[in-house]
C-alpha atoms as a PDB file:
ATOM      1  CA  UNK A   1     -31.577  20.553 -22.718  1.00  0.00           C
ATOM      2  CA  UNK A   2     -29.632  17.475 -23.866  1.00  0.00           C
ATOM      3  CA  UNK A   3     -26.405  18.852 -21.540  1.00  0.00           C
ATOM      4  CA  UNK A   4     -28.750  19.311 -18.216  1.00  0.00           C
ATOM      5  CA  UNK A   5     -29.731  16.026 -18.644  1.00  0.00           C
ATOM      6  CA  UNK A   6     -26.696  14.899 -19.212  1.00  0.00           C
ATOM      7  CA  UNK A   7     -24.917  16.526 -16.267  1.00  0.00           C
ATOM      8  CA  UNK A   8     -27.879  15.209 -14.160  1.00  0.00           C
ATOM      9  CA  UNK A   9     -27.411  11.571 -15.131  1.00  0.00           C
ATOM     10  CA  UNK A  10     -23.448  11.889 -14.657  1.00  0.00           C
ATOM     11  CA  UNK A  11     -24.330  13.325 -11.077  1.00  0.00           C
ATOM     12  CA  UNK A  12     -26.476  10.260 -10.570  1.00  0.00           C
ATOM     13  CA  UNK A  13     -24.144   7.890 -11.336  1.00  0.00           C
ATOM     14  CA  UNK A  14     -21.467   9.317  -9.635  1.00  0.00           C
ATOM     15  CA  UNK A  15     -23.754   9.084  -6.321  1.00  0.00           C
ATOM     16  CA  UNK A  16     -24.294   5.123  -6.922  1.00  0.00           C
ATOM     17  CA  UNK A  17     -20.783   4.230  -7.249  1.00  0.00           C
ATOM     18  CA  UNK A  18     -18.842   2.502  -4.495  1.00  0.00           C
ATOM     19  CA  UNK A  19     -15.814   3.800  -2.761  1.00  0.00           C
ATOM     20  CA  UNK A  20     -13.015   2.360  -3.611  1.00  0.00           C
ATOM     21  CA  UNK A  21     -11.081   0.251  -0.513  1.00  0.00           C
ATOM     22  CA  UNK A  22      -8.305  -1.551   0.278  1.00  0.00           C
ATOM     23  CA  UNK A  23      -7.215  -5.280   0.208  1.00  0.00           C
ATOM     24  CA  UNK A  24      -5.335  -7.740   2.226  1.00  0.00           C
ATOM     25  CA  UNK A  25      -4.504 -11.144   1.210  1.00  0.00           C
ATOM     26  CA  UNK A  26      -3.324 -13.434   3.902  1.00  0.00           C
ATOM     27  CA  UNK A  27      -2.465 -12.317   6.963  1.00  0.00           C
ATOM     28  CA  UNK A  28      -2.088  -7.850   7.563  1.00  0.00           C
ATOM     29  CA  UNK A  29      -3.513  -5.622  10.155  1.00  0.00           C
ATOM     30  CA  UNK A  30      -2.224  -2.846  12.739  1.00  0.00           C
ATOM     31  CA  UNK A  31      -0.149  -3.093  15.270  1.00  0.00           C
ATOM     32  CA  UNK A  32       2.173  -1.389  18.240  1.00  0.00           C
ATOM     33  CA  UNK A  33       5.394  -1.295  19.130  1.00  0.00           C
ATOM     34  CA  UNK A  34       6.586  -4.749  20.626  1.00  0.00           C
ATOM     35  CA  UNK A  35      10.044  -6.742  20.314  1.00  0.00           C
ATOM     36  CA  UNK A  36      12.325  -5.507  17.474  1.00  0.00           C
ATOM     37  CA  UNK A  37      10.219  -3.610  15.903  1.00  0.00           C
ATOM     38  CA  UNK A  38      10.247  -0.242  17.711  1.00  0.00           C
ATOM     39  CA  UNK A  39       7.182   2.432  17.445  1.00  0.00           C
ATOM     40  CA  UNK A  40       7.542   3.898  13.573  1.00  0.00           C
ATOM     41  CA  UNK A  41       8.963   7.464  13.253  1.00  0.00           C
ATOM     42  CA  UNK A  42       6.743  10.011  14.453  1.00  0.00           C
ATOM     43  CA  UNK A  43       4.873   7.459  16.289  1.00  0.00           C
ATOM     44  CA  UNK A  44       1.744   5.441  17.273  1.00  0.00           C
ATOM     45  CA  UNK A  45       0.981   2.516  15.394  1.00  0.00           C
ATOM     46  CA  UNK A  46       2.312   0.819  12.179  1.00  0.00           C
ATOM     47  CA  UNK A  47       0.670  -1.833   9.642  1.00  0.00           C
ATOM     48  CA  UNK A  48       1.957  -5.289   8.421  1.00  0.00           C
ATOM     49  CA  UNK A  49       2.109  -8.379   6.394  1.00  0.00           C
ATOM     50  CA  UNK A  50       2.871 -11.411   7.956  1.00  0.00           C
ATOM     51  CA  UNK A  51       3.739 -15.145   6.772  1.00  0.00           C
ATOM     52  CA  UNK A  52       2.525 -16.190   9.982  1.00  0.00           C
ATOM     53  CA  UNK A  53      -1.187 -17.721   8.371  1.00  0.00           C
ATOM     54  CA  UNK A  54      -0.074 -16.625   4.956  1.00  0.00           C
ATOM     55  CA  UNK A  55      -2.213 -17.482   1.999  1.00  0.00           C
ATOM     56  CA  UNK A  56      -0.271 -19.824  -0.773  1.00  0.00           C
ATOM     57  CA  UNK A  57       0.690 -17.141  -3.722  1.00  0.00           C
ATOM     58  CA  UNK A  58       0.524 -14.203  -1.599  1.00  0.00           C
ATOM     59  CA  UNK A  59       3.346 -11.725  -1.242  1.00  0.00           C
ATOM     60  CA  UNK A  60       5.224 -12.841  -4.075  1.00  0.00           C
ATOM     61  CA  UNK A  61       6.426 -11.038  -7.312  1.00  0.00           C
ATOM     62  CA  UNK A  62       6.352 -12.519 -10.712  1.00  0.00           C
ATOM     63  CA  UNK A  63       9.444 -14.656 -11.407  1.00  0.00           C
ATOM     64  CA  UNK A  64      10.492 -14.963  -8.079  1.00  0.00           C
ATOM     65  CA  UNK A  65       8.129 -17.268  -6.812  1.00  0.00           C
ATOM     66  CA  UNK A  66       7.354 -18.298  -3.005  1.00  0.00           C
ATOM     67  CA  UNK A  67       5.183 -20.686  -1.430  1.00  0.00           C
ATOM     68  CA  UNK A  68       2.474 -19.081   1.439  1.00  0.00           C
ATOM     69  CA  UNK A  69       2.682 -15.097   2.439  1.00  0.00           C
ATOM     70  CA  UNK A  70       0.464 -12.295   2.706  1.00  0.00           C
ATOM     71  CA  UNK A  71      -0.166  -8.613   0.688  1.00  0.00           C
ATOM     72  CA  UNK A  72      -1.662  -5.290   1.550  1.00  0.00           C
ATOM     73  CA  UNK A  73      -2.552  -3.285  -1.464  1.00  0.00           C
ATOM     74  CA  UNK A  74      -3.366   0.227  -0.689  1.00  0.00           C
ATOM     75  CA  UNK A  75      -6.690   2.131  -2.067  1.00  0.00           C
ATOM     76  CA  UNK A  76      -6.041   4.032  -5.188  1.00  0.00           C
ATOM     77  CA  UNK A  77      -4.796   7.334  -5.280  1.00  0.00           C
ATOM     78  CA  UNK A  78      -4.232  10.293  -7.401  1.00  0.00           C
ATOM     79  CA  UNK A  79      -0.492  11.753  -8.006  1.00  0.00           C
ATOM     80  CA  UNK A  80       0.939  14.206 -10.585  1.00  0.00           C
ATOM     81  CA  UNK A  81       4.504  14.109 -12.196  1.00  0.00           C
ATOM     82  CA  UNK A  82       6.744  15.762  -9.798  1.00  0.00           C
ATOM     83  CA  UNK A  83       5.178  14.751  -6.876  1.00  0.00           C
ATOM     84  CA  UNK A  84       6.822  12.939  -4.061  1.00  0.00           C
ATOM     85  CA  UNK A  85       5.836   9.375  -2.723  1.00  0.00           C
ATOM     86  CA  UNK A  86       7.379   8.236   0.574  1.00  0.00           C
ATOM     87  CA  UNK A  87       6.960   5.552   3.476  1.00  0.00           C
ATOM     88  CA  UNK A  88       8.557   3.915   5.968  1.00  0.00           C
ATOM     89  CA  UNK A  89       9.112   0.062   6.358  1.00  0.00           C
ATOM     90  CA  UNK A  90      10.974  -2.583   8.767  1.00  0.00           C
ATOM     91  CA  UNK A  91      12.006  -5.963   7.389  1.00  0.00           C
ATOM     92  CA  UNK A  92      11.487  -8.830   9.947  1.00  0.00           C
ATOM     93  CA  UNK A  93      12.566 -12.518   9.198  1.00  0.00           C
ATOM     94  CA  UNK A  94      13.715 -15.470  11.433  1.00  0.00           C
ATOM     95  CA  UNK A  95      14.476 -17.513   8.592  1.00  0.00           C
ATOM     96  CA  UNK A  96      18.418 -17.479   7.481  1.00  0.00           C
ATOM     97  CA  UNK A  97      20.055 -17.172   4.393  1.00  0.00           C
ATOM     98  CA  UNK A  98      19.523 -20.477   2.188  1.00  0.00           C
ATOM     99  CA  UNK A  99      15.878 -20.224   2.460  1.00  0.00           C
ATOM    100  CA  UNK A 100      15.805 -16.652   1.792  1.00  0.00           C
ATOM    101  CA  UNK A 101      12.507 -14.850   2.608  1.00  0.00           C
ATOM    102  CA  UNK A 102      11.509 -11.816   1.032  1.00  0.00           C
ATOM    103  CA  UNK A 103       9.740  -8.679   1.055  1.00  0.00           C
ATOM    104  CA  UNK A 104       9.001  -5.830  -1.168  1.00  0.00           C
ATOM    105  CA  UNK A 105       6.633  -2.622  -1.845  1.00  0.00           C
ATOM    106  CA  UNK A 106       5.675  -2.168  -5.252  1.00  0.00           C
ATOM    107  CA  UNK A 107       3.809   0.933  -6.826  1.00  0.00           C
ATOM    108  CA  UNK A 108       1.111   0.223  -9.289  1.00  0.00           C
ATOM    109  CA  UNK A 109      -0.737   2.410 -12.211  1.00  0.00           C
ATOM    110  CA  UNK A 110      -4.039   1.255 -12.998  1.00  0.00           C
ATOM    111  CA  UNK A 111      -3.608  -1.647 -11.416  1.00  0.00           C
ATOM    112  CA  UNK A 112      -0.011  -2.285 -13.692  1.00  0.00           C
ATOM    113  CA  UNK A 113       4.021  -2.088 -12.484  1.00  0.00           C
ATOM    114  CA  UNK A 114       4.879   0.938 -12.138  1.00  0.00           C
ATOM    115  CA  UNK A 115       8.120   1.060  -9.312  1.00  0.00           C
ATOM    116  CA  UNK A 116       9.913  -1.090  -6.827  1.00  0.00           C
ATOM    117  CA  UNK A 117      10.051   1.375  -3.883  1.00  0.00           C
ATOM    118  CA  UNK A 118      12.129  -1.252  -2.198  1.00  0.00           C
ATOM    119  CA  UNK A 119      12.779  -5.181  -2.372  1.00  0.00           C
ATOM    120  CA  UNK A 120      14.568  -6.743   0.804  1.00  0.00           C
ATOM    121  CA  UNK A 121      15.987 -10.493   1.093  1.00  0.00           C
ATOM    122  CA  UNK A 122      17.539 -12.412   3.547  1.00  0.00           C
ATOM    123  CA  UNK A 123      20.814 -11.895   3.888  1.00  0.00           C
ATOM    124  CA  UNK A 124      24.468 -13.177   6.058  1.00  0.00           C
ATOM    125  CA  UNK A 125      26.103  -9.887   5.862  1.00  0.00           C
ATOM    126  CA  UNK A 126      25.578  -6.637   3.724  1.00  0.00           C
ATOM    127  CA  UNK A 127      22.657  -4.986   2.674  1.00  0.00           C
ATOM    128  CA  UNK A 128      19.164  -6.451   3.056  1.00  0.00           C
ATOM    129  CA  UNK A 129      17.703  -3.876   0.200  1.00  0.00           C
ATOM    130  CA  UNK A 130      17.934  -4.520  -2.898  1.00  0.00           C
ATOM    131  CA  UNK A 131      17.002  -8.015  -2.147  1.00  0.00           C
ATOM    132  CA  UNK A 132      19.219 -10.855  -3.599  1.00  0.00           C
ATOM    133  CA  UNK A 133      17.887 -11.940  -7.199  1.00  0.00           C
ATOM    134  CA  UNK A 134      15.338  -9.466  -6.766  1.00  0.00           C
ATOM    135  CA  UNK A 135      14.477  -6.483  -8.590  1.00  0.00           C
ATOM    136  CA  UNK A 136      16.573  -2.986  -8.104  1.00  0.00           C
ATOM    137  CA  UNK A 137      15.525  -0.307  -6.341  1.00  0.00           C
ATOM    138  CA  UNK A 138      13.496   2.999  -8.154  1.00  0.00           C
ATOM    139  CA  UNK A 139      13.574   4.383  -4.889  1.00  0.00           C
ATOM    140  CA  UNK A 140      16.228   6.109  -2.889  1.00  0.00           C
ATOM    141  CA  UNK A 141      16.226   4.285   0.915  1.00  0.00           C
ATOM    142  CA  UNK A 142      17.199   6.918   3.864  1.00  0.00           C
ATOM    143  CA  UNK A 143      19.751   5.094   5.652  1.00  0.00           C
ATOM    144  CA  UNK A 144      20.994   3.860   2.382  1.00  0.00           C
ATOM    145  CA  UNK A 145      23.376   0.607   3.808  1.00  0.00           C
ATOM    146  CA  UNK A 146      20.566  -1.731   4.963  1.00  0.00           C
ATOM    147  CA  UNK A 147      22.137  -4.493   6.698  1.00  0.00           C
ATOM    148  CA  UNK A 148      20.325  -6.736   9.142  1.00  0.00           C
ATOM    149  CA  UNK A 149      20.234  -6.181  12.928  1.00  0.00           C
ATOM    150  CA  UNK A 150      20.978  -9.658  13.781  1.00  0.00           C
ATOM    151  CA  UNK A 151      19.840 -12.243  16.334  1.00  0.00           C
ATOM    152  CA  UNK A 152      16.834 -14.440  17.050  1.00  0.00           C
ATOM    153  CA  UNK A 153      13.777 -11.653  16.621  1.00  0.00           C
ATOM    154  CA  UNK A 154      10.887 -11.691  18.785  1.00  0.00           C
ATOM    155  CA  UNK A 155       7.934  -9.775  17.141  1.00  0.00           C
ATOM    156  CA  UNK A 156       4.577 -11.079  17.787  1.00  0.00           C
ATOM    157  CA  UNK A 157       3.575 -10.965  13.904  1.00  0.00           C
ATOM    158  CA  UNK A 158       5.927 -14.014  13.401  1.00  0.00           C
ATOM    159  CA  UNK A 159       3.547 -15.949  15.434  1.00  0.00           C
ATOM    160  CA  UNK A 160       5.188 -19.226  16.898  1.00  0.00           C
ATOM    161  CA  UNK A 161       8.998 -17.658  15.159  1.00  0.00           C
ATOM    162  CA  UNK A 162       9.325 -14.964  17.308  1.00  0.00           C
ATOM    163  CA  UNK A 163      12.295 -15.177  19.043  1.00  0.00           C
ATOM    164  CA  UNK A 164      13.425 -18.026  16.892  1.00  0.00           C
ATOM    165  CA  UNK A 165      15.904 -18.019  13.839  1.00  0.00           C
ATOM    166  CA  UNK A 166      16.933 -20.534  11.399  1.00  0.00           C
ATOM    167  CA  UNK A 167      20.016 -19.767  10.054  1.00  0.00           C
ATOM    168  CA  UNK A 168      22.651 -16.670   9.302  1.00  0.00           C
ATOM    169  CA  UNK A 169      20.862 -13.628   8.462  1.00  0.00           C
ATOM    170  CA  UNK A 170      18.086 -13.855  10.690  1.00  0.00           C
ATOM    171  CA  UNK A 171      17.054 -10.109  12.122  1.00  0.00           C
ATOM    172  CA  UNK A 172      15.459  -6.935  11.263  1.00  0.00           C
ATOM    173  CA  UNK A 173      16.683  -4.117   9.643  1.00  0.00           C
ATOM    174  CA  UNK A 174      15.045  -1.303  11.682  1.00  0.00           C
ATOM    175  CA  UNK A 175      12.880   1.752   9.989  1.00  0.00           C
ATOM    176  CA  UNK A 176      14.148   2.554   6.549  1.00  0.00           C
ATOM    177  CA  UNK A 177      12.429   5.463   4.468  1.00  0.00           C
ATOM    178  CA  UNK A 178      11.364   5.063   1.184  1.00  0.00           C
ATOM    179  CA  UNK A 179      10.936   8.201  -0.880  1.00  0.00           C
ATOM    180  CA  UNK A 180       9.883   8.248  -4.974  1.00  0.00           C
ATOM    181  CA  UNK A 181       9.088  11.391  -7.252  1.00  0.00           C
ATOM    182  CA  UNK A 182       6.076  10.461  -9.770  1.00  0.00           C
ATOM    183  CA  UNK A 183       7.097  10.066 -12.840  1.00  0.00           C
ATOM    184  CA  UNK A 184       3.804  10.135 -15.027  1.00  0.00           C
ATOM    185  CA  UNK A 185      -0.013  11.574 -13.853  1.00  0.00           C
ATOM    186  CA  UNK A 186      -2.301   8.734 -12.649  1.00  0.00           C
ATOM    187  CA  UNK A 187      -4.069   6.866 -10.526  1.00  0.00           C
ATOM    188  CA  UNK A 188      -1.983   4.643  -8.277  1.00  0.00           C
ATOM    189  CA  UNK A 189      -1.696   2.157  -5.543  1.00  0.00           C
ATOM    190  CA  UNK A 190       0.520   0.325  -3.131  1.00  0.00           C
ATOM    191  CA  UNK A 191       1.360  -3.281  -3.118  1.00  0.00           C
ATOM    192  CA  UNK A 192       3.274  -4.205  -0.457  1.00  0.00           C
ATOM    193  CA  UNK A 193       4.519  -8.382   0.158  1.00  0.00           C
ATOM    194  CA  UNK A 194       5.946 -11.044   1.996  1.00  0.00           C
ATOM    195  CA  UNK A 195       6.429 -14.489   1.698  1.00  0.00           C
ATOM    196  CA  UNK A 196       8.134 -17.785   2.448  1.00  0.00           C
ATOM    197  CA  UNK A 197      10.928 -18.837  -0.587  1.00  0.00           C
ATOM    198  CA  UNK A 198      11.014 -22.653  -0.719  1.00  0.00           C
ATOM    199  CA  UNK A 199       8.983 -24.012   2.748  1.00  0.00           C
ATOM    200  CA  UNK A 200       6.643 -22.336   4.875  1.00  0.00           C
ATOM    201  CA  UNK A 201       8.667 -22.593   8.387  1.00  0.00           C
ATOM    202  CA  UNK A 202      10.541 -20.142   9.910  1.00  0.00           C
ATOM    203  CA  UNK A 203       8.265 -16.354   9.820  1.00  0.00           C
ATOM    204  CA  UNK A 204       9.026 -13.192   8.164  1.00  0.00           C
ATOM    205  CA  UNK A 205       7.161 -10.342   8.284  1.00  0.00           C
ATOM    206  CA  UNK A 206       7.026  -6.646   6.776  1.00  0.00           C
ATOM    207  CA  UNK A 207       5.910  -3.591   9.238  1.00  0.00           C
ATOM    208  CA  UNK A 208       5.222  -0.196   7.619  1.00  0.00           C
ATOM    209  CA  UNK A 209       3.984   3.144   8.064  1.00  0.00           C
ATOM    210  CA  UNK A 210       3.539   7.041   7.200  1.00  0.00           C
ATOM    211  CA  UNK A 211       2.600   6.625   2.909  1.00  0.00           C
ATOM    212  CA  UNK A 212       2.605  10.359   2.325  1.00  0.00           C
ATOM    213  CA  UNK A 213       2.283  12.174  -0.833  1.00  0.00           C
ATOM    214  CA  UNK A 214       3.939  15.975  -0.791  1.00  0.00           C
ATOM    215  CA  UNK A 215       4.008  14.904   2.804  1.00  0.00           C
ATOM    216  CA  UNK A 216       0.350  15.070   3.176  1.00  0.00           C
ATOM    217  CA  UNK A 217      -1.061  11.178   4.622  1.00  0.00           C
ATOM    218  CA  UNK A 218      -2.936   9.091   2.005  1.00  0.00           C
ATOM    219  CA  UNK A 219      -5.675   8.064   4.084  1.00  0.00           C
ATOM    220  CA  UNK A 220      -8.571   5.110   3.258  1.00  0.00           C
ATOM    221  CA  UNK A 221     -12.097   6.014   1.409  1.00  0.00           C
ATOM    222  CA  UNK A 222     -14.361   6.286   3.859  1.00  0.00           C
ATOM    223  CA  UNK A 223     -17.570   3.890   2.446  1.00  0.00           C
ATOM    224  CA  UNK A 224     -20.476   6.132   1.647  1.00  0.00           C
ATOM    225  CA  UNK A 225     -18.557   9.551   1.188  1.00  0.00           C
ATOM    226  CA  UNK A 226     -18.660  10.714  -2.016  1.00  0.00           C
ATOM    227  CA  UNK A 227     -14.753  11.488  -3.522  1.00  0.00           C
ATOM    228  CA  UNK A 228     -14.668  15.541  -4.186  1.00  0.00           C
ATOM    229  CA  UNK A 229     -15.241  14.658  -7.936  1.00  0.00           C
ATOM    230  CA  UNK A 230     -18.541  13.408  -7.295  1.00  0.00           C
ATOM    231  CA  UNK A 231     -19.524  16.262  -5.153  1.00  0.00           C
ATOM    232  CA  UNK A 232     -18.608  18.510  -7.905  1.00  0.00           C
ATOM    233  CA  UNK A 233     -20.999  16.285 -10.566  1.00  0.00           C
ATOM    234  CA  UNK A 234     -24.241  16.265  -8.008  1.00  0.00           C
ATOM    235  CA  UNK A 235     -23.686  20.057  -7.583  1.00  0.00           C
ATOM    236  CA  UNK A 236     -23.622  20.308 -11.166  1.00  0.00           C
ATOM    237  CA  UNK A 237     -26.590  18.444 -11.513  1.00  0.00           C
ATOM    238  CA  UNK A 238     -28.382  20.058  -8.918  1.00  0.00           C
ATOM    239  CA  UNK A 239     -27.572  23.557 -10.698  1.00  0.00           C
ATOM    240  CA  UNK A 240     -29.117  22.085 -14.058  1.00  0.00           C
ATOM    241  CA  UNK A 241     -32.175  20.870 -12.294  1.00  0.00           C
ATOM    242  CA  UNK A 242     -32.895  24.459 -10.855  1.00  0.00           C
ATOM    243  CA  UNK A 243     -32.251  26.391 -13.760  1.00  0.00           C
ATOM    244  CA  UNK A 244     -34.809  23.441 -15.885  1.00  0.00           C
ATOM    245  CA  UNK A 245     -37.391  24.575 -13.282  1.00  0.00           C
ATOM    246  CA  UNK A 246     -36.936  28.504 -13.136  1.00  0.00           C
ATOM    247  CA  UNK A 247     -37.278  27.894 -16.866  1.00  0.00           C
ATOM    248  CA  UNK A 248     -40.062  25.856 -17.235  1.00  0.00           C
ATOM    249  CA  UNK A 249     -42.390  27.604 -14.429  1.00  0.00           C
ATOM    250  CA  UNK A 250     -43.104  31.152 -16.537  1.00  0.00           C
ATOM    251  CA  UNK A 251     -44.299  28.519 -19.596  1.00  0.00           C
ATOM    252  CA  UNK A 252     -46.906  27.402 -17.192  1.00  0.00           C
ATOM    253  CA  UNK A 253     -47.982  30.447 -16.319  1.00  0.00           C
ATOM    254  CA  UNK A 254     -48.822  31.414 -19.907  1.00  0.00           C
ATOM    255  CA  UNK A 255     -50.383  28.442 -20.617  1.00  0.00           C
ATOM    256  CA  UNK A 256     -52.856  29.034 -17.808  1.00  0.00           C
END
């Protein structure tokens, strides 16, 4: 008796908990293809993170620092050891080299460090990724030489930038892939940030698209539909419910 009931409150719960969703902070949404920043591979649309109305903080990694930018972090998702992480991404900045912007995609584990899928910085000449004075790359980048297309870039995320640029190193690096093998089972999510260095003129901006696990899309919680685990607790519960009642009804029929 004590495990029906049991199983029937854990079905319970699992029915009154929330979905899990995502989180911006600053300025992200969705957008086409316009300016430098081409449709993503395979098409349609693409996500970003902007400085352009940034949020002072944002889009920064620990150490580093940054005045105003903007972060997406991803909803959580599940991933074994072995299995293979990947996304694409497009570094946009019209500020130069001296006031180096940056961007970066990190992966989390319960909500802790986990891997730098990619860092990218400002840069006159070489490769944009890994970012100067910024952390090294866990992933492997497909092209790996990531210099920066250069020129004035017009992108409508860089709001009142676009088509501007400050100094040497202003660009866009075009679609880079970003692939990672799992190291440990967990629960995981994707941070991924941009943000001014030492002023908050001149735009950067970070588009991205196509997170896949074992090639199969990671896709948002839809609010108010359960997650397959909870499905499997209410059936559970609903099984030990039946079987209390198929039990209980030839007692009553003694008794009368």
């Amino acid at each position: 008796m004590r495990m029906r009931l049991a199983l029937i409150g854990l079905a319970v719960t699992a029915t009154a908990t929330p979905a899990l969703s995502q989180t911006c902070t600053g300025n992200c949404g969705t957008a086409s293809a316009n300016g430098v920043v081409t449709a993503p591979p395979g098409g349609g649309n693409y996500q970003y993170v902007s400085t352009s109305g940034g949020t002072n903080g944002a889009g920064q990694i620990s150490g580093i620092g940054g005045t105003n930018g903007s972060e997406f972090i991803t909803v959580p998702f599940a991933a074994l050891a072995g299995d293979v992480l990947n996304f694409n991404f497009n570094y946009v900045t019209s500020d130069g080299s001296g006031f180096a912007d940056y961007a970066f995609a990190e992966l989390l584990q319960g909500g802790a460090h986990a891997a730098w899928l990619f860092t990218a910085r400002t840069q006159p000449s070489g490769n944009t990724s890994p970012g100067f004075g910024l952390p090294a790359n866990d992933a492997t980048l497909t092209p790996a030489a990531t210099p920066i297309n250069g020129g004035a870039p017009t992108w409508a995320q860089l709001g009142s930038s676009s088509g501007t640029c400050y100094n040497a190193g202003c660009g866009y690096t075009g679609w880079i892939n970003s692939l990672y093998t799992i190291m440990t089972a967990g629960s995981y999510q994707l941070r991924y940030g941009v943000t001014n260095w030492q002023d908050q003129a001149y735009e950067s901006g970070l588009a991205f698209q196509g997170l896949a696990l074992n090639d199969v899309p990671i896709g948002n919680v839809v609010p108010g539909v359960p997650e397959p685990t909870t499905w499997v607790m209410m059936l559970l519960g609903f099984g030990a419910m039946g079987m209390t009642l198929r039990r209980r009804r030839p007692a009553l029929a003694v008794s009368a």
